[in-house]
Protein backbone atom coordinates (compact mmCIF):
# COMPACT_ATOMS: atom_id res chain seq x y z
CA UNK A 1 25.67 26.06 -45.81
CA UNK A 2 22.63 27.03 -44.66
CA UNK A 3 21.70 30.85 -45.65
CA UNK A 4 24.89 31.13 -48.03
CA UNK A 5 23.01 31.85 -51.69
CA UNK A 6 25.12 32.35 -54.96
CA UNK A 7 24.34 35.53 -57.07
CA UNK A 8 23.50 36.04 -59.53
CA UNK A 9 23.72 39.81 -61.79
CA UNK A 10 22.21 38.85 -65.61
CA UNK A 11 22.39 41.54 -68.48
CA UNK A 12 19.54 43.01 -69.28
CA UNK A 13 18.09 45.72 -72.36
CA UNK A 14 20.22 48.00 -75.20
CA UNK A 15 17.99 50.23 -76.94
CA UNK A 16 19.47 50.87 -80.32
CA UNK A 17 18.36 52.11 -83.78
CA UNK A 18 16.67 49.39 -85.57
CA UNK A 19 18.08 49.09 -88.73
CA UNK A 20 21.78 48.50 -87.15
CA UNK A 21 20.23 45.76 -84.77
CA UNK A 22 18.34 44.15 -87.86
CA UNK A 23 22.17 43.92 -89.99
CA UNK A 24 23.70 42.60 -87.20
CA UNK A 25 21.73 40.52 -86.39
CA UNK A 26 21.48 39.00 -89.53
CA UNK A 27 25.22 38.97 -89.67
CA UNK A 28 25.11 36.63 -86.62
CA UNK A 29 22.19 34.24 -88.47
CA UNK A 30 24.80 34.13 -90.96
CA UNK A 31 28.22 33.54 -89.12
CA UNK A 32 26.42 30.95 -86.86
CA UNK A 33 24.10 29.36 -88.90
CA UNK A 34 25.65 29.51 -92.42
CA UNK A 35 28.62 27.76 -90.96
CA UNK A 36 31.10 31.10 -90.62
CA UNK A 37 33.87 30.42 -87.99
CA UNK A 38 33.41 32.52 -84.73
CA UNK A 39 30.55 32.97 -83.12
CA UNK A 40 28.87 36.63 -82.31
CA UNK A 41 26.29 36.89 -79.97
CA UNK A 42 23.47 40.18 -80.65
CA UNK A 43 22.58 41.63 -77.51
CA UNK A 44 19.23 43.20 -77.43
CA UNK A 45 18.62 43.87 -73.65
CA UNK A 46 18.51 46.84 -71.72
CA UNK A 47 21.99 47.08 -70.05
CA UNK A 48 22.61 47.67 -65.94
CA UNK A 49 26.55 47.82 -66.66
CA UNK A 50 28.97 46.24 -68.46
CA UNK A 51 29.69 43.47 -66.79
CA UNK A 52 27.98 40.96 -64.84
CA UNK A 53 28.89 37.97 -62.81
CA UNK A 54 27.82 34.84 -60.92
CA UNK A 55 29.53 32.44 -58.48
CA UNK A 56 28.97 29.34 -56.69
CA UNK A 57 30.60 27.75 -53.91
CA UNK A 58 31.57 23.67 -53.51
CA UNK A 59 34.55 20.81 -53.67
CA UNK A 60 35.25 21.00 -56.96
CA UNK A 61 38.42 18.68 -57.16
CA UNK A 62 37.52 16.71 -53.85
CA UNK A 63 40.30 17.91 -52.00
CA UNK A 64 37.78 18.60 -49.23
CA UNK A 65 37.99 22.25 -49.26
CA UNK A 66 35.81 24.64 -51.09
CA UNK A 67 36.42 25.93 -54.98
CA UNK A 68 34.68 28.53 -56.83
CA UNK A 69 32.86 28.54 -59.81
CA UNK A 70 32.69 31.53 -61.77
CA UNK A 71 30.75 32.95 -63.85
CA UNK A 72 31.91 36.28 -66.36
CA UNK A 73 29.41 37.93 -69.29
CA UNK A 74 31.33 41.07 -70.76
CA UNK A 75 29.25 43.44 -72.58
CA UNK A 76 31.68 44.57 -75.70
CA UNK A 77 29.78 46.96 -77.17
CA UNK A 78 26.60 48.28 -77.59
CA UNK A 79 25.16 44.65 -79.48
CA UNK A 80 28.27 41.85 -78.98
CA UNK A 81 28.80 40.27 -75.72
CA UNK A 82 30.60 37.16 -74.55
CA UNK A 83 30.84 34.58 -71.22
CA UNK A 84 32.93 32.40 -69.65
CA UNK A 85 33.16 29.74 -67.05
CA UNK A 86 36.48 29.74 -64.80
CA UNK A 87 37.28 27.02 -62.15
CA UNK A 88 38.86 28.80 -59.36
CA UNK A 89 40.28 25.95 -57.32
CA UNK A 90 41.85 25.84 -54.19
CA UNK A 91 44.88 24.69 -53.42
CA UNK A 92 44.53 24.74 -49.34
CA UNK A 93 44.64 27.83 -46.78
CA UNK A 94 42.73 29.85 -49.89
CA UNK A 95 45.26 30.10 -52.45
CA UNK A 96 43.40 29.73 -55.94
CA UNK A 97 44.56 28.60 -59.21
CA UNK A 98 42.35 28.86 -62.29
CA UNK A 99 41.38 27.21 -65.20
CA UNK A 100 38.89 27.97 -67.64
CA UNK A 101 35.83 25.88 -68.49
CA UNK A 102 36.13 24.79 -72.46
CA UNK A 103 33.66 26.25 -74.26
CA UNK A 104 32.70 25.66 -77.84
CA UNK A 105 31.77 28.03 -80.83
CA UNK A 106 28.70 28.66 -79.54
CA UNK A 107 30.65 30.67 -76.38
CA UNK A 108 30.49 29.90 -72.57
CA UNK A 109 27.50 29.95 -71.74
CA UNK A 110 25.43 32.45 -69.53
CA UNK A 111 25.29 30.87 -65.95
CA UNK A 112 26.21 28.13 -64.52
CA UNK A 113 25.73 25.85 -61.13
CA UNK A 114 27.56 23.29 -59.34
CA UNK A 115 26.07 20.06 -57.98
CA UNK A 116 26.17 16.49 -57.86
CA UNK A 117 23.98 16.01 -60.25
CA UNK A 118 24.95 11.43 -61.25
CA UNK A 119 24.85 11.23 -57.24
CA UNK A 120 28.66 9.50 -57.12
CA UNK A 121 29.79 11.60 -55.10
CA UNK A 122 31.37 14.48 -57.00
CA UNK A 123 30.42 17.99 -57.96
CA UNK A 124 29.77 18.32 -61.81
CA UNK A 125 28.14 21.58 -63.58
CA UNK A 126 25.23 22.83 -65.10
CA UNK A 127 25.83 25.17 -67.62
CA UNK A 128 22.93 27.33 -69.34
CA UNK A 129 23.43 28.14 -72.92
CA UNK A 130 20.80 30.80 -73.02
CA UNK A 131 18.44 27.54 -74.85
CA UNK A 132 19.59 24.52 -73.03
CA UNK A 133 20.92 23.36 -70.09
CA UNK A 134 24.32 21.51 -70.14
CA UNK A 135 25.78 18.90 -68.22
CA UNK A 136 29.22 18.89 -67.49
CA UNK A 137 30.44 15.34 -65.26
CA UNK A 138 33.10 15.75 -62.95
CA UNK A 139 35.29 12.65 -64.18
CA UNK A 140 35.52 11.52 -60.86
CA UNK A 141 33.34 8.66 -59.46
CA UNK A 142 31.11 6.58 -61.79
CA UNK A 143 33.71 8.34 -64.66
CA UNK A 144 36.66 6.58 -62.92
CA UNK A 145 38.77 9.71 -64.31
CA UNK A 146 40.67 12.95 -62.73
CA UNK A 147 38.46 14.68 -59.66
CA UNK A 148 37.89 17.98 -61.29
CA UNK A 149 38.30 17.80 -64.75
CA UNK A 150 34.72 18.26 -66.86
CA UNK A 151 33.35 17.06 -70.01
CA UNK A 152 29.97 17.43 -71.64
CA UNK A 153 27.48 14.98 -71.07
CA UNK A 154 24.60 15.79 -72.63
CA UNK A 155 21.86 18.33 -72.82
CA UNK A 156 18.22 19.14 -71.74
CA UNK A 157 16.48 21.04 -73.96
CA UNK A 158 14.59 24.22 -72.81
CA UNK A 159 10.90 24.53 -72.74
CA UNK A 160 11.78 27.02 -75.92
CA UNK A 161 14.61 27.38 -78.23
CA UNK A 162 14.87 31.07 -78.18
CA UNK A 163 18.15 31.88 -76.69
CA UNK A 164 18.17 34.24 -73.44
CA UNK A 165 19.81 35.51 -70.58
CA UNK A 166 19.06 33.25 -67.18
CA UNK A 167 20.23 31.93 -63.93
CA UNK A 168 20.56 28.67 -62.74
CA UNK A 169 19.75 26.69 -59.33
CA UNK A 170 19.95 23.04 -58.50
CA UNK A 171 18.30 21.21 -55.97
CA UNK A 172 15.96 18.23 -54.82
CA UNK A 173 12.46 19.83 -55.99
CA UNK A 174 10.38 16.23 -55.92
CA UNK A 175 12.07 14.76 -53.04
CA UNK A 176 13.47 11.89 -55.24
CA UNK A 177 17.29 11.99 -53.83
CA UNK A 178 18.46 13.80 -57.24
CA UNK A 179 19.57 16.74 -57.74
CA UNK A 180 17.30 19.18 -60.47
CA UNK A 181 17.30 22.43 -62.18
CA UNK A 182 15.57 25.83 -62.24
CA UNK A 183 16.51 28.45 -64.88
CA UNK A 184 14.90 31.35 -63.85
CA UNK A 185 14.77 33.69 -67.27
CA UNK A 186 16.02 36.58 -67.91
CA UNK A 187 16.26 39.34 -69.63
CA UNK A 188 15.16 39.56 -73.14
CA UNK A 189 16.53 37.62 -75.94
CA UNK A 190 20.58 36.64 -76.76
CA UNK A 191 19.69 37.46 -80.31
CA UNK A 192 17.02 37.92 -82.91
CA UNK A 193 16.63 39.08 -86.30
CA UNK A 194 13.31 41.10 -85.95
CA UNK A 195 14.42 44.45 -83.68
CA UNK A 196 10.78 44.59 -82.87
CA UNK A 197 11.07 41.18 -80.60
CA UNK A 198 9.64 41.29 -77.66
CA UNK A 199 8.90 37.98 -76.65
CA UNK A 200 8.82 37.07 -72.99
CA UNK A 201 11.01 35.64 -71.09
CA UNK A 202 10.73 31.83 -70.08
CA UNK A 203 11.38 30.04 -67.01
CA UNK A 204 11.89 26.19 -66.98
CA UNK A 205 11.76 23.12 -64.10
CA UNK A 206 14.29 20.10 -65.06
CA UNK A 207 13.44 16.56 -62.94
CA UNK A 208 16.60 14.65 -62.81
CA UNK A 209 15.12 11.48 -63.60
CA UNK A 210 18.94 9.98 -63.03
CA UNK A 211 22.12 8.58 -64.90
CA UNK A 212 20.09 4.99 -65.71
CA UNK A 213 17.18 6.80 -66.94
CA UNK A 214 19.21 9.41 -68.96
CA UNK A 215 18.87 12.60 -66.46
CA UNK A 216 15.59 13.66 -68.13
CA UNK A 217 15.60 15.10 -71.43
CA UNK A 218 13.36 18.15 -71.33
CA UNK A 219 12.67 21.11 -69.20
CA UNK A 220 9.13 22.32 -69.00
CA UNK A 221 7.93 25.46 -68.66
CA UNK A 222 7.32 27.49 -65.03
CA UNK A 223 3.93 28.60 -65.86
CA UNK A 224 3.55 31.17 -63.67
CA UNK A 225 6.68 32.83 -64.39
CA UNK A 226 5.42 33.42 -67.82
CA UNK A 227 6.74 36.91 -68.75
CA UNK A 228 8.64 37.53 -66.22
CA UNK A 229 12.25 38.82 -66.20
CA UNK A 230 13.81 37.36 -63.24
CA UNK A 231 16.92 38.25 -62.05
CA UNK A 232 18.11 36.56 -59.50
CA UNK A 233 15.99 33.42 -57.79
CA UNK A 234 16.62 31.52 -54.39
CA UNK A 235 15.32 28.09 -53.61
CA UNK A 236 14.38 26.96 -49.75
CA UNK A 237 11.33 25.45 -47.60
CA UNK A 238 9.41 28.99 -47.71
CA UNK A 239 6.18 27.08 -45.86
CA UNK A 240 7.11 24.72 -43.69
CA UNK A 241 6.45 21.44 -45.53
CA UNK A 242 9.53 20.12 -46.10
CA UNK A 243 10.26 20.43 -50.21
CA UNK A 244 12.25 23.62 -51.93
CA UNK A 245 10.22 26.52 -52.72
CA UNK A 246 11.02 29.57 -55.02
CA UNK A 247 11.75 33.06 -54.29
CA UNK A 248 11.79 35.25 -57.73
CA UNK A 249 13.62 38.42 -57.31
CA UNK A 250 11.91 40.14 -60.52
CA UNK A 251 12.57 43.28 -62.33
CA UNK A 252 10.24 45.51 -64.83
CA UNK A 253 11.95 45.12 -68.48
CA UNK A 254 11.64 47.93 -70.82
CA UNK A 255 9.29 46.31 -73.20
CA UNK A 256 7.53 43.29 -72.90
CA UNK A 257 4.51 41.56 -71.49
CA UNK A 258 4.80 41.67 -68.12
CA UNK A 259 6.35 44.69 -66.26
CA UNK A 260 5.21 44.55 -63.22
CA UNK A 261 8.34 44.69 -61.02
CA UNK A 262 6.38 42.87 -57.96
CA UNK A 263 8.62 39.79 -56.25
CA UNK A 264 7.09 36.42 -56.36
CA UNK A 265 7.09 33.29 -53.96
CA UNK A 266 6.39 29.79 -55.78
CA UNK A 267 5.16 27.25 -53.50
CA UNK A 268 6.03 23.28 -54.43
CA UNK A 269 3.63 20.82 -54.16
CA UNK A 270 6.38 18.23 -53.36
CA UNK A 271 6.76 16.93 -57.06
CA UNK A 272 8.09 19.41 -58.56
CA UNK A 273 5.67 21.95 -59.61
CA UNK A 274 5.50 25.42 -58.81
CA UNK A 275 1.99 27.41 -57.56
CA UNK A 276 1.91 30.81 -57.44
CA UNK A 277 0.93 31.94 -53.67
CA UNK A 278 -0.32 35.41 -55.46
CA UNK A 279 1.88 37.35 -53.43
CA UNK A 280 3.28 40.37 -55.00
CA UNK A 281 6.12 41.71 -53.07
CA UNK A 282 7.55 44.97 -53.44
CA UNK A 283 7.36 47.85 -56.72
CA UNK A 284 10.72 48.56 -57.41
CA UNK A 285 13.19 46.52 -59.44
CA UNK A 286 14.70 43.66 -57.49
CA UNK A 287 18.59 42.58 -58.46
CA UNK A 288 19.57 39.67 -56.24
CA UNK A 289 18.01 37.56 -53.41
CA UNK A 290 19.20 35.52 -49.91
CA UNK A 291 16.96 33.21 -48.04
CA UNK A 292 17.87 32.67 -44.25
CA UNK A 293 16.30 32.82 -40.87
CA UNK A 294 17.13 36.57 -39.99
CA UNK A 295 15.26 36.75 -36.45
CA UNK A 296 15.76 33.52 -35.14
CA UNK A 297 12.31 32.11 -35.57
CA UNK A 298 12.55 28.95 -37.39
CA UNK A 299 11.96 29.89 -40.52
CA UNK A 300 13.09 31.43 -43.86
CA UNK A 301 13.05 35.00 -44.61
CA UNK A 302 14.34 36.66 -47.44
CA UNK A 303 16.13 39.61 -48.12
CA UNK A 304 16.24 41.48 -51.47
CA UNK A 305 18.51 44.01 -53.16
CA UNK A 306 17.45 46.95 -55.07
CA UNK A 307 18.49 50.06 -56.81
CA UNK A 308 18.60 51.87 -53.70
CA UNK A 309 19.95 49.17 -51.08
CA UNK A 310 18.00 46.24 -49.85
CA UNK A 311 14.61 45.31 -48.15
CA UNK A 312 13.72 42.52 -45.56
CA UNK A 313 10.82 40.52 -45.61
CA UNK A 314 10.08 38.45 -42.83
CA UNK A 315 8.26 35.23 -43.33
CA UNK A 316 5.04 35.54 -40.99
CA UNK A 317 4.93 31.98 -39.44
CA UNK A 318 7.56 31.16 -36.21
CA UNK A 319 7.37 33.98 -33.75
CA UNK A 320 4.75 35.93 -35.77
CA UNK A 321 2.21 33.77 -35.71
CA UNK A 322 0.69 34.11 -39.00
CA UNK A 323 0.64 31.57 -42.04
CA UNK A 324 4.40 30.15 -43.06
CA UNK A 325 5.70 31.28 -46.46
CA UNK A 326 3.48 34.50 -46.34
CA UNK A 327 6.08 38.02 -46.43
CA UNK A 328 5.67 40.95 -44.58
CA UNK A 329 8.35 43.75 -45.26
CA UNK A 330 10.50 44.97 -42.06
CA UNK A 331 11.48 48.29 -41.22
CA UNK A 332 14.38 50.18 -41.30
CA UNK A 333 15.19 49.43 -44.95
CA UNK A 334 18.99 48.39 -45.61
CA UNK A 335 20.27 51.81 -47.28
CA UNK A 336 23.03 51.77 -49.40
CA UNK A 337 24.16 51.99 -53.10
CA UNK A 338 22.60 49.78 -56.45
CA UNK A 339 22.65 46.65 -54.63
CA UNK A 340 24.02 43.88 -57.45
CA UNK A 341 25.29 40.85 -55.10
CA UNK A 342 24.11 40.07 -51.81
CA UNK A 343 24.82 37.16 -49.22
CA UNK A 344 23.74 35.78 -46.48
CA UNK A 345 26.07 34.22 -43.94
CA UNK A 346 27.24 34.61 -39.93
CA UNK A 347 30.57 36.99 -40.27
CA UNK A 348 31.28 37.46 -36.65
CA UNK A 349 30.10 34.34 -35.48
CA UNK A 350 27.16 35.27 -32.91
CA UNK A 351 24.49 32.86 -33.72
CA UNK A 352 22.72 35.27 -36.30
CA UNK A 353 23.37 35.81 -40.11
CA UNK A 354 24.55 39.01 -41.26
CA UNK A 355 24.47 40.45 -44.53
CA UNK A 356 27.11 41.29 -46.99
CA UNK A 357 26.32 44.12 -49.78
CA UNK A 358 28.24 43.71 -53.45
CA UNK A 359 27.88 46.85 -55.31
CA UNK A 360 29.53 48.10 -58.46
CA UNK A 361 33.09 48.62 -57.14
CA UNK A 362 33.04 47.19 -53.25
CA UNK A 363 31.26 44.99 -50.81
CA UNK A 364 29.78 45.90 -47.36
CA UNK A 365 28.79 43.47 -44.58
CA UNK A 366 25.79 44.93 -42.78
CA UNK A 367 25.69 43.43 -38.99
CA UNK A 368 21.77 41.53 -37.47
CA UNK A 369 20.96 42.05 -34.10
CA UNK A 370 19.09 38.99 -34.59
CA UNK A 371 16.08 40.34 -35.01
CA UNK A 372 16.08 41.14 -38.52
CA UNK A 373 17.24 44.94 -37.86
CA UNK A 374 21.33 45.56 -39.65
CA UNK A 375 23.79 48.04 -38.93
CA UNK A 376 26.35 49.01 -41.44
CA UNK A 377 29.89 48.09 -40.65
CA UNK A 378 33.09 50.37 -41.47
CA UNK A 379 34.98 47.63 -43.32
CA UNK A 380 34.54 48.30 -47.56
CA UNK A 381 35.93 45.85 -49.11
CA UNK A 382 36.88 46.70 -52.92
CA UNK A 383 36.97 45.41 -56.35
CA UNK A 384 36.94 46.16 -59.74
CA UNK A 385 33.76 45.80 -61.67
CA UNK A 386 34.95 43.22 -63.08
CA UNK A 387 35.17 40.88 -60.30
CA UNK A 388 32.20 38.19 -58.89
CA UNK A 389 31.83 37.51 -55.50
CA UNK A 390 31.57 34.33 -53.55
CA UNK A 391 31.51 33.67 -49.52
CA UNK A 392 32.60 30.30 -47.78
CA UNK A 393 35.12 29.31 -45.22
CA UNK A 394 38.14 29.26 -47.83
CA UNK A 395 41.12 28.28 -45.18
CA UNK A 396 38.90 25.89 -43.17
CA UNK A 397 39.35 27.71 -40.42
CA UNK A 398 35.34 27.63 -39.40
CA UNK A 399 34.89 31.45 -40.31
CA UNK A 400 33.28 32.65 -43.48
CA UNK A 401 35.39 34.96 -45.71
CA UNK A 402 34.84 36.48 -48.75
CA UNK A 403 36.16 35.87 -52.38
CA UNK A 404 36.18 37.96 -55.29
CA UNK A 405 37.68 37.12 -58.81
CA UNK A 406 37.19 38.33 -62.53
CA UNK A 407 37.65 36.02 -65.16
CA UNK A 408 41.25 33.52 -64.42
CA UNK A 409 43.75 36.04 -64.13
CA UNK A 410 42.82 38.31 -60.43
CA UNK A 411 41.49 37.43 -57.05
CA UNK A 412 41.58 38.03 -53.68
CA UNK A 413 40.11 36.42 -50.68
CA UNK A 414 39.26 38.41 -47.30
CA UNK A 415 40.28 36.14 -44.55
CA UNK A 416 37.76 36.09 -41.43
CA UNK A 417 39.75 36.94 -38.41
CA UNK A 418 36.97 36.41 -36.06
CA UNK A 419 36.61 39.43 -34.52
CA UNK A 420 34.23 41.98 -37.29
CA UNK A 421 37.40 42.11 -38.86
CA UNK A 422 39.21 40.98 -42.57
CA UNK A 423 42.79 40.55 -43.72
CA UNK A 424 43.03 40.52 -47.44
CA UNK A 425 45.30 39.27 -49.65
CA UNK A 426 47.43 40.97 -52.15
């Protein structure tokens, strides 16, 4: 659905007194490595909350209406943390049951995508393990098993094995009919033994070479993303040629080697590699990112959230004139709260797309005139802070809603009613 992006919110910094960090830390070397049951996961980031969450949107179970794939990372304390992966699926007219994604002792990963990545016809999942990338078939199709029930595959190792936080996109980056894989890194490392660490974050490409060949083995490193803590990351045709481009919603980490908080756009060259267009959009932190054509021009513009609400920049090719995949920001900036989640999608059904706003505790669509410029609605619509959101049209009724869940045991879906207007559930 075009202009419907999944969020994503990744942890990111702790500051805490060395010596602790350095025990525990070596406690975890220990437990994991030494063979101790459990797993505990050191978390040496600098923290925006306590709990942060991803979704994505597809037929799960191939019941021809649309599940949810969530995504939950629960900040215990001040250094443990944990994840999990829950299949939200739907059993018709949006009522959800859930079931959680097995996970094994090294936890449940940190993000996680849905696609049909064996091309038979089925949605399976990629699942980042803060190191590698994890494939999860949906034993459907080639598997000749039950349409929605996952098991590992195999893995693609990460350009490094150093274990971070990151976000995950699929798509067709060399125009080859497969589906691949972006993790776009962030923010600091899962764990480490030297409280000192600073390392920078990676960002990785994976080229689906296919089930006969394997999938491809290895993800390589995005260059020019060296350093930078990304953390959230859209893909789309930024410049017209026809093959997926990157949008990097960055932020400035508290230590590190690159803290320059500047956005960046990624051009492909059709195969698969990324070129930085030296843009550098923006000096503020940037949270999350939606690409879509907000005024109507042709082409994809982007808009970004932030600390302080959200900011628009308009892609200067279509009615502008100027050079496709180049950014210019538009003003009135969207005002609100810390912006964490933010989607793109019609929600009153006039021909442009509207935004909608996820902050800490509620949501707020935000109205185009189809020219870029939004209005705040009166509707809130509210959570808990432990709940992820996720848009699609849930009761296949032709009208986007809105979904919000935490972990398998609460959600509630906002049903579209056509009019500017949402009925929840209980």
């Amino acid at each position: 659905m075009q202009g419907v992006d999944t969020i994503t919110t990744t942890p990111v910094a702790n500051k805490a007194n060395s010596s602790i960090v350095f025990w525990l830390s070596l406690i975890f070397v220990l437990l994991v490595f030494g063979g101790g049951a459990g797993y505990l996961w050191l978390v040496l980031t600098d923290s925006t909350g306590t709990f942060h969450a991803a979704a994505d949107v597809a037929d799960l179970d191939g019941d021809g209406d649309l599940d949810v794939l969530l995504h939950n990372v629960r900040q215990e304390s001040e250094f443990t943390a944990f994840s999990v992966a829950t299949l939200w699926f739907n059993e018709g007219e949006g009522r959800f049951v859930a079931r959680r994604v097995e996970q094994d002792a090294y936890g449940g990963g940190w993000a996680s995508a849905a696609g049909d990545v064996d091309m038979d016809g089925d949605n399976d999942i990629a699942l980042f393990m803060g190191y590698e990338l994890r494939l999860l078939l949906n034993q459907d199709g080639n598997q000749e098993g039950q349409s929605g029930e996952f098991r590992f595959h195999q893995s693609i190792a990460g350009p490094e094995r150093n274990g971070q936080y990151g976000s995950v996109l699929l798509g067709d980056l060399n125009n080859d009919g497969y589906l691949d894989g972006i993790v776009a890194g962030c923010c600091g490392r899962l764990f480490t033994i030297d409280p000192t660490n600073s390392a920078p974050n990676v960002s990785g490409v994976w080229l689906n070479t296919g089930p006969d060949q394997g999938f491809g083995m290895q993800m390589t490193t995005l260059a020019d993303m060296e350093g930078l803590a990304v953390l959230d990351a859209a893909l789309g045709d930024l410049d017209g040629d026809g093959d997926l481009d990157l949008f990097a919603a960055v932020t400035a980490p508290s230590e590190g080697q690159n803290r320059n908080p500047a956005d960046r756009v990624l051009l492909n060259d059709g195969g698969g590699n990324f070129i930085d267009s030296t843009q550098r959009l923006g000096d503020i932190d940037s949270t999350a990112v939606s690409l879509g054509d907000l005024d109507g021009d042709g082409d994809l513009d982007a808009l970004v959230g932030n600390p302080s609400g959200a900011l628009v920049w308009i892609n200067q090719g279509g009615v502008q004139g100027g050079r496709t995949g180049t950014f210019v920001t538009a003003l009135p900036r969207v005002d609100s709260g810390p912006v964490q989640a933010l989607f793109l999608a019609d929600f009153d059904g006039d021909g442009d797309l509207d935004a909608l706003l996820g902050e800490r505790r509620w949501a707020t669509i935000w109205w185009n005139d189809g020219l870029a410029q939004f209005t705040k609605s009166r509707q809130r619509f509210f959570y808990t802070k432990r709940h992820g959101l996720a848009v699609g049209d849930f009761n296949g009724d032709g009208r986007i809603d809105i979904f919000a869940a935490a972990y398998d045991d609460k959600y509630r879906v906002w049903f579209n009613q056509g009019n500017g207007r949402f009925n929840s559930t209980p």
